[in-house]
C-alpha atoms as a PDB file:
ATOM      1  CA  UNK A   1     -40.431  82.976  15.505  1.00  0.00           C
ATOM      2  CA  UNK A   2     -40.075  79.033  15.310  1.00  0.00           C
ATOM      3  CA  UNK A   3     -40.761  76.901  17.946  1.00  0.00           C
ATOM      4  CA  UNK A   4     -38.383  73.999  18.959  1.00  0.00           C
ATOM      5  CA  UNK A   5     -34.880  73.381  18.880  1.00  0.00           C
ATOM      6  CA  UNK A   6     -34.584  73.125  15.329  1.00  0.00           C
ATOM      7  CA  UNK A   7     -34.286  76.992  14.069  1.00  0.00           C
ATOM      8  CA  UNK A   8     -32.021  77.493  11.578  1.00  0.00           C
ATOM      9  CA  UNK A   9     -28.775  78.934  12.554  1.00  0.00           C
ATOM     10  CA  UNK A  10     -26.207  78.281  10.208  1.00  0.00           C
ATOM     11  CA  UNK A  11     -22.386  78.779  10.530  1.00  0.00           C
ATOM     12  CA  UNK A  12     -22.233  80.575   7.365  1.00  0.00           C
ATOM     13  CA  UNK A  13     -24.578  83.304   8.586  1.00  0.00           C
ATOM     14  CA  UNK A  14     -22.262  86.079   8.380  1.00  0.00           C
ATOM     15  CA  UNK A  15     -23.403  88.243  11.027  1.00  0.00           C
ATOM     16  CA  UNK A  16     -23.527  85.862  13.312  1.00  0.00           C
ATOM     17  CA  UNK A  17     -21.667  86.461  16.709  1.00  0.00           C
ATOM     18  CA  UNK A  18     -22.254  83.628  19.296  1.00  0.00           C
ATOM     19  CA  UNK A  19     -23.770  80.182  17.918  1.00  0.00           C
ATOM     20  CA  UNK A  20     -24.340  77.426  20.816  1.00  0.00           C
ATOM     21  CA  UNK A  21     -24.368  74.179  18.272  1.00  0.00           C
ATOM     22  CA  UNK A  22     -26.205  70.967  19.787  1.00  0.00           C
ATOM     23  CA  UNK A  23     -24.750  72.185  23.517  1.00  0.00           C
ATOM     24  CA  UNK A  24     -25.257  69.887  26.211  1.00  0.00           C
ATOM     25  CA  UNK A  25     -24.335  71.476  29.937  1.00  0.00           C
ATOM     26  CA  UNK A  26     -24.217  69.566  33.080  1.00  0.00           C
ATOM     27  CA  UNK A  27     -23.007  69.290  36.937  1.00  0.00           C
ATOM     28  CA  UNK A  28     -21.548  65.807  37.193  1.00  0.00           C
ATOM     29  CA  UNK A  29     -23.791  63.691  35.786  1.00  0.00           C
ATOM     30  CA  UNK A  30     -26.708  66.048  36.458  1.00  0.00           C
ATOM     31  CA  UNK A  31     -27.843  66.972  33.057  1.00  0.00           C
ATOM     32  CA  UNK A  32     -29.066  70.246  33.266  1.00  0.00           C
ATOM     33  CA  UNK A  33     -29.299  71.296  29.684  1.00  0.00           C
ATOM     34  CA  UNK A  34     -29.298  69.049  25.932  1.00  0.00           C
ATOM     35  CA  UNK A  35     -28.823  68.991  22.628  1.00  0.00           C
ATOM     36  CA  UNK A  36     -29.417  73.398  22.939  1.00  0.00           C
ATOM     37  CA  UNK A  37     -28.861  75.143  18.883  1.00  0.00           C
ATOM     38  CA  UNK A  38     -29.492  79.115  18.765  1.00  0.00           C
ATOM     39  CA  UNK A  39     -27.410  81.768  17.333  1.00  0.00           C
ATOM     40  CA  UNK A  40     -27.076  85.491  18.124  1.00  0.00           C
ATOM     41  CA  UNK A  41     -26.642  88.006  15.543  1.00  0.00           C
ATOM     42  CA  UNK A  42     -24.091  90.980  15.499  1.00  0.00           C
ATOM     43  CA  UNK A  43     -25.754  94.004  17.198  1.00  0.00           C
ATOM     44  CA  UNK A  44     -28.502  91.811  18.535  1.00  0.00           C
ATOM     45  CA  UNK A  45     -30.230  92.422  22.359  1.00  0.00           C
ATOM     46  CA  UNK A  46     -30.731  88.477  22.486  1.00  0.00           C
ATOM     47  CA  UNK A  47     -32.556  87.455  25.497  1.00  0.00           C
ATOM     48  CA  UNK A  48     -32.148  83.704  27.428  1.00  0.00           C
ATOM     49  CA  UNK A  49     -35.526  82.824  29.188  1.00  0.00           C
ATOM     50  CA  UNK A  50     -37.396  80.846  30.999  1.00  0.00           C
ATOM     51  CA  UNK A  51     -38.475  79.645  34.395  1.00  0.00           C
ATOM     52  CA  UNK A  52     -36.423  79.339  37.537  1.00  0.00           C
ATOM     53  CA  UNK A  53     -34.420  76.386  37.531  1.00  0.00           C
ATOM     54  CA  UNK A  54     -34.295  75.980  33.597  1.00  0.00           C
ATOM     55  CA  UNK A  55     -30.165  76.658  32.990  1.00  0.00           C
ATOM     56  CA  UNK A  56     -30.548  80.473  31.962  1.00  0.00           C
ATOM     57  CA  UNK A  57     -27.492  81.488  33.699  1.00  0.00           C
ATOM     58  CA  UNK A  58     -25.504  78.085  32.921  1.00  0.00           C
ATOM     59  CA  UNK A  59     -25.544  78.920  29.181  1.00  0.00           C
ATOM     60  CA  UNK A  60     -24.086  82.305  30.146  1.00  0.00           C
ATOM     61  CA  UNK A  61     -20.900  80.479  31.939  1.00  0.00           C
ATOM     62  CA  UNK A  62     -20.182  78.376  29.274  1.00  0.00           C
ATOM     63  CA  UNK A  63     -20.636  81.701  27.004  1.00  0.00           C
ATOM     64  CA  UNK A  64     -18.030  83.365  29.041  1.00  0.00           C
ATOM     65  CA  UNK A  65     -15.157  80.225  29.586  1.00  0.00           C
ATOM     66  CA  UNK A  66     -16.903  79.357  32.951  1.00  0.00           C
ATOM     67  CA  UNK A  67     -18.400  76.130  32.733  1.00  0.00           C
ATOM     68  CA  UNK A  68     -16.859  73.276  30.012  1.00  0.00           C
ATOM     69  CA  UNK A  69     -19.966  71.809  27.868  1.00  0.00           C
ATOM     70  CA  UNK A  70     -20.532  68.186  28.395  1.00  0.00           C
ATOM     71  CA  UNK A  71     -21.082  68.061  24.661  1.00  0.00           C
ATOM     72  CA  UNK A  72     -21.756  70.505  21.723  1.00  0.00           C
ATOM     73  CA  UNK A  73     -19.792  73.478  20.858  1.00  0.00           C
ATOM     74  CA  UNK A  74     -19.993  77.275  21.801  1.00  0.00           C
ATOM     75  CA  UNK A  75     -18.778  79.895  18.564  1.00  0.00           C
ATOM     76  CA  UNK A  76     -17.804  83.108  19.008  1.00  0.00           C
ATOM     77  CA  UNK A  77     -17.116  84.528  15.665  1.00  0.00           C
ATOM     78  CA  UNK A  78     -16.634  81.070  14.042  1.00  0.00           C
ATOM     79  CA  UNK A  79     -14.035  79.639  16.799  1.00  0.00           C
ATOM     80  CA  UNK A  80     -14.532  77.201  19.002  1.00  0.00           C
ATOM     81  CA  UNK A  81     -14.118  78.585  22.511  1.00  0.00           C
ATOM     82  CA  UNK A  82     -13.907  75.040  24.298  1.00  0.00           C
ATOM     83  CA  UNK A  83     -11.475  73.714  21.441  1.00  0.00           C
ATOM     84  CA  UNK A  84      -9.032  76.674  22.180  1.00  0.00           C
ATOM     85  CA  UNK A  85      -5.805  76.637  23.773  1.00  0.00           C
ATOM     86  CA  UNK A  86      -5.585  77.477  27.291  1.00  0.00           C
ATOM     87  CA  UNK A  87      -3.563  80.843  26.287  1.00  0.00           C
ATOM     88  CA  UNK A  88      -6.096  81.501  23.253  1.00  0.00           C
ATOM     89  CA  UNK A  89      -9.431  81.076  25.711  1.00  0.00           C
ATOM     90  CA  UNK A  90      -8.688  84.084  28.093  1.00  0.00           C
ATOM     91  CA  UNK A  91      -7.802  86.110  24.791  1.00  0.00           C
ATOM     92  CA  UNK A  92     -11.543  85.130  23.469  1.00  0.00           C
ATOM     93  CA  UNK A  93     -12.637  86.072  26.778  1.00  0.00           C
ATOM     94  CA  UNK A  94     -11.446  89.431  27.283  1.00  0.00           C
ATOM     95  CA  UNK A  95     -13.447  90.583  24.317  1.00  0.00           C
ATOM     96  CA  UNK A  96     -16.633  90.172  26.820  1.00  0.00           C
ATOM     97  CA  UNK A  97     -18.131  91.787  29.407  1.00  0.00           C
ATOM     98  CA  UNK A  98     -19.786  90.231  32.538  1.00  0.00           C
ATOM     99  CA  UNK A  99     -22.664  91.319  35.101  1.00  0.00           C
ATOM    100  CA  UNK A 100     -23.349  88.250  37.405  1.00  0.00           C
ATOM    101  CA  UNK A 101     -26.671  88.309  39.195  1.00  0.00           C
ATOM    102  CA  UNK A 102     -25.074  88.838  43.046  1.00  0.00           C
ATOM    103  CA  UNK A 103     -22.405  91.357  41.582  1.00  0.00           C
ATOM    104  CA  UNK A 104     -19.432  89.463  42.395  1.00  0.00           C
ATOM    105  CA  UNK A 105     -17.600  92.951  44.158  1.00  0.00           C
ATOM    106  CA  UNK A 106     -14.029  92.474  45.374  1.00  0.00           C
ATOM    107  CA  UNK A 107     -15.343  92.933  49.133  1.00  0.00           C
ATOM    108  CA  UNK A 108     -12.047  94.376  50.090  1.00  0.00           C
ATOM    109  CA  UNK A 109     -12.320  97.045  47.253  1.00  0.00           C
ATOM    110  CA  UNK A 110     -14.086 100.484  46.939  1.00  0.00           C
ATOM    111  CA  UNK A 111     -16.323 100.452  44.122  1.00  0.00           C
ATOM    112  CA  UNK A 112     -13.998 103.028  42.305  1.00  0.00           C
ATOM    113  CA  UNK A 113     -11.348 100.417  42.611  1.00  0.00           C
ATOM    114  CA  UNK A 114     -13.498  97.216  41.372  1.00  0.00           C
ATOM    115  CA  UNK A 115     -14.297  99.205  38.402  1.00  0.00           C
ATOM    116  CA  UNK A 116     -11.077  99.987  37.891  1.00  0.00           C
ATOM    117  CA  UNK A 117      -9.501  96.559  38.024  1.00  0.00           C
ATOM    118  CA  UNK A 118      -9.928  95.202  34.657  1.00  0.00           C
ATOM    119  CA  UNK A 119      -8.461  98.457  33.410  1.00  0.00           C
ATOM    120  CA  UNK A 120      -5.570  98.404  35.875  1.00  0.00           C
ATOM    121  CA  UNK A 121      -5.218  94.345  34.720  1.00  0.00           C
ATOM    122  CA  UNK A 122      -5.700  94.524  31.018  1.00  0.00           C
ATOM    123  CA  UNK A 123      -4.407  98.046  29.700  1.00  0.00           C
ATOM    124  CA  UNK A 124      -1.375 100.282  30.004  1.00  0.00           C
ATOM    125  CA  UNK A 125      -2.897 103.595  30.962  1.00  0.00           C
ATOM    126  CA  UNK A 126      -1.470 105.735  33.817  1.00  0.00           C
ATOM    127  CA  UNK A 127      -3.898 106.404  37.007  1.00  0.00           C
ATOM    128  CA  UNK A 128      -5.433 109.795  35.518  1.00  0.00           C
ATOM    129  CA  UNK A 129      -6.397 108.366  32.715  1.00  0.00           C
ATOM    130  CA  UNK A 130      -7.830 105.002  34.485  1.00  0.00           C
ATOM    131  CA  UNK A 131      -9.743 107.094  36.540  1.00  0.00           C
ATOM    132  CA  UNK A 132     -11.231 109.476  34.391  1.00  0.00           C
ATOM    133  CA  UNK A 133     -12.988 106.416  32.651  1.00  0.00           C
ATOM    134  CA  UNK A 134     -14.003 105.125  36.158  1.00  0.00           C
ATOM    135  CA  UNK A 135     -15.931 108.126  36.771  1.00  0.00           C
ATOM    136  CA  UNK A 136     -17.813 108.072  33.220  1.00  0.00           C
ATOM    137  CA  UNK A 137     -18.632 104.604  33.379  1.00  0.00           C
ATOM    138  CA  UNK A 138     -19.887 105.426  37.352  1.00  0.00           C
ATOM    139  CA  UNK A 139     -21.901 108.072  36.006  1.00  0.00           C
ATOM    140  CA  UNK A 140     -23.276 105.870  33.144  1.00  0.00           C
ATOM    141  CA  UNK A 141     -25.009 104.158  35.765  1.00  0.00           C
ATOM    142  CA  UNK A 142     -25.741 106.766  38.432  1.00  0.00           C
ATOM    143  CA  UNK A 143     -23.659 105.838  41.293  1.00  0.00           C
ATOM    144  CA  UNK A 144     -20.935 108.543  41.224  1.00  0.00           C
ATOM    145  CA  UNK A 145     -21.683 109.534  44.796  1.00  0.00           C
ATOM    146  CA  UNK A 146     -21.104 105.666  45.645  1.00  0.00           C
ATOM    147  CA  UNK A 147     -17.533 106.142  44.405  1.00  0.00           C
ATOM    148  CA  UNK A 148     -15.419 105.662  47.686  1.00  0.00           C
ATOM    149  CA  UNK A 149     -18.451 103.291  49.262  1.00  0.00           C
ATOM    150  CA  UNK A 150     -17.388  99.418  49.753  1.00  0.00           C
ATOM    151  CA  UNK A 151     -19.440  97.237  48.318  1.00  0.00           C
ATOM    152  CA  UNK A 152     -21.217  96.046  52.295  1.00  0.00           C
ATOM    153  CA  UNK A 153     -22.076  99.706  52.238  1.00  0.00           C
ATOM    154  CA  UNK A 154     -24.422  99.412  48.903  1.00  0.00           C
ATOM    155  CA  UNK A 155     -27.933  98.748  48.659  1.00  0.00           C
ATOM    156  CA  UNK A 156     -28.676  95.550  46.653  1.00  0.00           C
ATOM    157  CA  UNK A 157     -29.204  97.818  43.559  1.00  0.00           C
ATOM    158  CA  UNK A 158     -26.049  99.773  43.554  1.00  0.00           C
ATOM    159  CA  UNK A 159     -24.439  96.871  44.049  1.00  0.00           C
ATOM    160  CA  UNK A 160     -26.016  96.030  40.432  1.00  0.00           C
ATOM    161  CA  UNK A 161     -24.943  98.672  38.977  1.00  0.00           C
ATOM    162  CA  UNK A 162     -21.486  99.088  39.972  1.00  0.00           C
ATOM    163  CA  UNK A 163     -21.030  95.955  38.632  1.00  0.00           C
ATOM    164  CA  UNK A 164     -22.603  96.713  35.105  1.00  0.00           C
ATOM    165  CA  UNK A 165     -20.273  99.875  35.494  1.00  0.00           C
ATOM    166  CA  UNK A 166     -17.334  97.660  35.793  1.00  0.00           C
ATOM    167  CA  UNK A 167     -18.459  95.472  32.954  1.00  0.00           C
ATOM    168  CA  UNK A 168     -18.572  98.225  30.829  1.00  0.00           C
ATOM    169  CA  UNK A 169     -14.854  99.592  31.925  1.00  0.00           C
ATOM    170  CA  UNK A 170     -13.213  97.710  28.499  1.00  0.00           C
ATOM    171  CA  UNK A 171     -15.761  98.771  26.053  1.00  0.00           C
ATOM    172  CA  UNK A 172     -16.400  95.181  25.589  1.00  0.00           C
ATOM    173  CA  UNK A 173     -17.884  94.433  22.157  1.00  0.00           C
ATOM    174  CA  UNK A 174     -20.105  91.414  23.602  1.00  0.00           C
ATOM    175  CA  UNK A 175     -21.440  91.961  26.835  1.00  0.00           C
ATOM    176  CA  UNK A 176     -23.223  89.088  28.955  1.00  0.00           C
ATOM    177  CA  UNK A 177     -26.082  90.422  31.568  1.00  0.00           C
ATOM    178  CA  UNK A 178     -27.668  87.963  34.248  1.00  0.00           C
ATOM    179  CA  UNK A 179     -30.828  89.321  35.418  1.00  0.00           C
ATOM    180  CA  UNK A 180     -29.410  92.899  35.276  1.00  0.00           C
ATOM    181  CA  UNK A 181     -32.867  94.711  36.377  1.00  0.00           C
ATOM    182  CA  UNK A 182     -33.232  92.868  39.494  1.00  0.00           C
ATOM    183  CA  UNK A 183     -33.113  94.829  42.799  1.00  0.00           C
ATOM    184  CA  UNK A 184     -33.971  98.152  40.542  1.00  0.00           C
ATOM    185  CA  UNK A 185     -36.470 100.175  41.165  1.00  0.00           C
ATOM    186  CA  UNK A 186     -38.617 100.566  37.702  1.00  0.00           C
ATOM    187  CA  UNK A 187     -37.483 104.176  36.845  1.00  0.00           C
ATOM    188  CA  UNK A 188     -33.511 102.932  37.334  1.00  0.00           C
ATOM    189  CA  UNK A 189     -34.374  99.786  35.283  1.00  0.00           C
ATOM    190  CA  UNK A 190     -35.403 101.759  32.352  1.00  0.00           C
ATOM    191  CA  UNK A 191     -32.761 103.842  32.785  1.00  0.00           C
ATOM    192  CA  UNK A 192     -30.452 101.401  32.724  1.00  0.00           C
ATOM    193  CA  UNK A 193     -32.524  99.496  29.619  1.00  0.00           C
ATOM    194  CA  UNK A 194     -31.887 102.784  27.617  1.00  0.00           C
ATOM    195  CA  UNK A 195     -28.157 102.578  28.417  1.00  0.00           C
ATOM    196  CA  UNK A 196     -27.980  98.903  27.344  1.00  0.00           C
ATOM    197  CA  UNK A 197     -29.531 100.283  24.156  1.00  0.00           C
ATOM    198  CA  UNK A 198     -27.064 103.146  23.409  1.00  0.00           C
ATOM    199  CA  UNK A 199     -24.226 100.610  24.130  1.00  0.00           C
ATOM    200  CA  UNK A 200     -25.655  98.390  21.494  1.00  0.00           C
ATOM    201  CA  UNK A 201     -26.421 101.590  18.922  1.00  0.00           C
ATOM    202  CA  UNK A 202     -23.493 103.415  19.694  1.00  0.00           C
ATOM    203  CA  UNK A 203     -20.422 100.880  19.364  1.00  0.00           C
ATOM    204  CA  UNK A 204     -22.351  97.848  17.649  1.00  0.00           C
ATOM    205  CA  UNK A 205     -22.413  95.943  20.834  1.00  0.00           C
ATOM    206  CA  UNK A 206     -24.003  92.534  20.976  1.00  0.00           C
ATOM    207  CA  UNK A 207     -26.070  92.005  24.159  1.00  0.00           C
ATOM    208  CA  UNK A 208     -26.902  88.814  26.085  1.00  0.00           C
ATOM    209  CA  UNK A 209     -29.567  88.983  28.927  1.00  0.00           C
ATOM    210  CA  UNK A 210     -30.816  86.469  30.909  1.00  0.00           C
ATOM    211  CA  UNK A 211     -34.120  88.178  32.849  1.00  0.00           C
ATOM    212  CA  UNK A 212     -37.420  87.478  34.184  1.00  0.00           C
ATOM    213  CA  UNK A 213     -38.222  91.070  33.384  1.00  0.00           C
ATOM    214  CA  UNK A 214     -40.804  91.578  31.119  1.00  0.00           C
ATOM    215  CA  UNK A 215     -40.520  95.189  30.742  1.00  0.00           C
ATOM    216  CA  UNK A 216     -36.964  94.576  29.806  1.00  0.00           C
ATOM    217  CA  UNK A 217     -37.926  91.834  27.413  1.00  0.00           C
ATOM    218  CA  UNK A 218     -40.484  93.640  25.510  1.00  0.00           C
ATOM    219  CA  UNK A 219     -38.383  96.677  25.788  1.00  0.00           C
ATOM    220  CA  UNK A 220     -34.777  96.328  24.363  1.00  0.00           C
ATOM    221  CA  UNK A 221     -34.696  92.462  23.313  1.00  0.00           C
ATOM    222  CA  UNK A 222     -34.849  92.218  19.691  1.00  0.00           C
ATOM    223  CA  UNK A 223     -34.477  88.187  19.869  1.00  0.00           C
ATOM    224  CA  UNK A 224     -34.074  85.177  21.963  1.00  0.00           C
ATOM    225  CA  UNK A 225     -34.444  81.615  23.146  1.00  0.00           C
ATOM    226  CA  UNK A 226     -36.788  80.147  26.093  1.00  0.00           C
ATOM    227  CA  UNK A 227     -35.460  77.120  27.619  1.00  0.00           C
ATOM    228  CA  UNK A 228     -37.575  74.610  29.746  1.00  0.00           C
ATOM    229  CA  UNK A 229     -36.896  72.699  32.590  1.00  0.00           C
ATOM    230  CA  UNK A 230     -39.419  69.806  31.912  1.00  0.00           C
ATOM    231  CA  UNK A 231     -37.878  68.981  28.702  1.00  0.00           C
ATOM    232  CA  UNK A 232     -34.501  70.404  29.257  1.00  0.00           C
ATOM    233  CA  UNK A 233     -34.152  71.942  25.795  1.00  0.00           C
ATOM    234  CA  UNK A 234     -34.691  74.775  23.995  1.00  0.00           C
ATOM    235  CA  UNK A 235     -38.659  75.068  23.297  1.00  0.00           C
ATOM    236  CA  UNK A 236     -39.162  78.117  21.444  1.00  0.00           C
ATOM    237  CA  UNK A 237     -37.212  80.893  19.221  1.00  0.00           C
ATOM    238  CA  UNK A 238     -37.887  84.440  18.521  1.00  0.00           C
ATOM    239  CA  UNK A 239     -38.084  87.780  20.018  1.00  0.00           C
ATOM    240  CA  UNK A 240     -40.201  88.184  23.275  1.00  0.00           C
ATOM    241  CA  UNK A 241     -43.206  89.770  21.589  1.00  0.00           C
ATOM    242  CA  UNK A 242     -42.928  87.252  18.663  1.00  0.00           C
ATOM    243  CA  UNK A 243     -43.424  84.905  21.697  1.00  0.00           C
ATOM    244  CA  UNK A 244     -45.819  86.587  23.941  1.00  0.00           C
ATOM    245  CA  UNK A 245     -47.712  87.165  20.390  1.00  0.00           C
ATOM    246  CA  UNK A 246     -47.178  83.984  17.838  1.00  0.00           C
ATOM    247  CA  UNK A 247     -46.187  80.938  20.279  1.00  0.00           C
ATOM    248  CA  UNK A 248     -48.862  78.687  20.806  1.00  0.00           C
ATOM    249  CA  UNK A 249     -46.793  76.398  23.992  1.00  0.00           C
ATOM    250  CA  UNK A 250     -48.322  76.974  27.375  1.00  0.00           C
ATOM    251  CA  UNK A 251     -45.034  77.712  29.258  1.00  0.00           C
ATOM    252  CA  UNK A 252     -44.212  80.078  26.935  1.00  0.00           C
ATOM    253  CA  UNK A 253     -46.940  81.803  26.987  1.00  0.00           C
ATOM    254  CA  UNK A 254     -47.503  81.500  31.052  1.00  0.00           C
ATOM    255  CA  UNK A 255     -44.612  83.159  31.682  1.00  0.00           C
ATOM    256  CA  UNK A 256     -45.121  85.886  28.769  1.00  0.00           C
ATOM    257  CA  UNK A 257     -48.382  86.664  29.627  1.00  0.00           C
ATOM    258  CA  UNK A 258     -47.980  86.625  33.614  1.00  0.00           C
ATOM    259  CA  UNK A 259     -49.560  89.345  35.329  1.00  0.00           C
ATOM    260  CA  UNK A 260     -47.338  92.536  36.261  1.00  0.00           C
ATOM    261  CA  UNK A 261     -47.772  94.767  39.109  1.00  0.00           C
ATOM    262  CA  UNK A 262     -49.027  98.642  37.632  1.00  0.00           C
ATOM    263  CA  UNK A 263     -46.030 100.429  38.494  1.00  0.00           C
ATOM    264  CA  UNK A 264     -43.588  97.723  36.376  1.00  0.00           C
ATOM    265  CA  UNK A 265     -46.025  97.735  33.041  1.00  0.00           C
ATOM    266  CA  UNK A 266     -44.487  99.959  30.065  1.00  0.00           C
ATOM    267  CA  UNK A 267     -46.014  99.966  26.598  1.00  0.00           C
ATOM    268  CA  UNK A 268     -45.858  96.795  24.592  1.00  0.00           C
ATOM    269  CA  UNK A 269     -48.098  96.448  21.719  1.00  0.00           C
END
């Protein structure tokens, strides 16, 4: 655990999968985010935190070809995703898998149909075969009776997960998660926790989470960075407990050592 923006991370770190290098991320000229360095190794569960309001999900969009950096560079395997061509980018891209926070559901689609999509877009196999995987990946996340629902018809949590479902639908080997326990209920969040994990253990997936969950955090996340919205940098590096346990800043530790309610606390020595 280091605290700072100055962890190592080099470029010749060969397991290294995503590298944000001296990223700076902004809305106009709004600077929301400067001078950010962290890397994530393959077959990591890295997790982005912090408060509200400190850029969490903005590094995830300029992770997944969403948002252009106002300065730095974001790596993904050693290339520069911003300094690719416009036909190489979506190639880099379709390597990942996304869960936004709201779901981002095709309204006008069943939730059979939005999960099939990216398989319908981006392979060549006939309907059987497209749908056979939509049902396992529905059933990965326990909404198979939710199949022929449209998305207005979902709870807020179902919405959640037929979104990780359709995240999942490529076998992507990075996947990107924004806040994906949020609107579960604490027996589905673990559930899906331990899914996230066999992803990563089964097929040598490297995870991305941003969450405010601390069961999650303590959990499944094996490393991370917290960002701060005072300073607008990168303030400490390590995994959650390393940081609940080893990280003497006060906003790291108010938000790692905030109270939980009983029925959301899981072990973490």
């Amino acid at each position: 655990m280091s605290s700072g923006s100055s962890r190592p991370a080099t470029a010749a770190d060969a397991n290294q999968r995503l590298r944000c290098d001296r990223l700076t991320l902004a809305f106009g000229s709004k600077v929301i985010l400067q001078d950010i360095t962290f890397s994530v190794r393959q077959g990591s569960v890295f997790a982005i935190m912090g408060r509200s309001g400190c850029g969490k999900s903005t590094v995830l969009r300029a992770f997944i070809g969403l948002l252009r950096p106002a300065g730095g560079s974001v790596l993904i395997d050693g290339e520069d995703l911003w300094a690719a061509s416009t036909e190489r980018r979506p190639e880099i891209c379709r390597r990942f898998g996304m869960s936004f926070q709201n779901g981002a559901l095709w309204s006008s689609m069943t939730v059979r149909d939005n999960v099939a999509l990216p398989l319908r877009m981006f392979t060549r196999l006939d309907g059987p075969a497209i749908g056979a995987l939509v049902r396992l990946k529905l059933s990965l996340v326990g909404i198979s009776a939710a199949a022929s629902k449209m998305p207005a018809e979902l709870s807020g949590g179902m919405r959640k997960r037929a979104a990780l479902a359709r995240a999942l639908a490529l076998d992507p080997d990075i996947l990107f998660f924004d806040e994906p326990s949020a609107g579960l209920d604490p027996i589905a969040s673990r559930r899906l926790d331990e899914l996230i994990l066999e992803i990563r253990e089964g097929f040598g997936a490297t995870v991305v989470i941003v969450s405010h969950e601390l069961p999650s955090l303590f959990g499944i996340c094996d490393d991370g960075v917290f960002l701060d919205a005072d300073t607008r940098t990168a303030i400490a590096h390590g995994s959650p407990r390393e940081l609940r346990d080893r990280c003497p800043h006060p906003t790291v530790q108010a938000f790692m050592r905030r109270e939980l309610p009983t029925s959301q606390t899981r072990s973490a020595p």
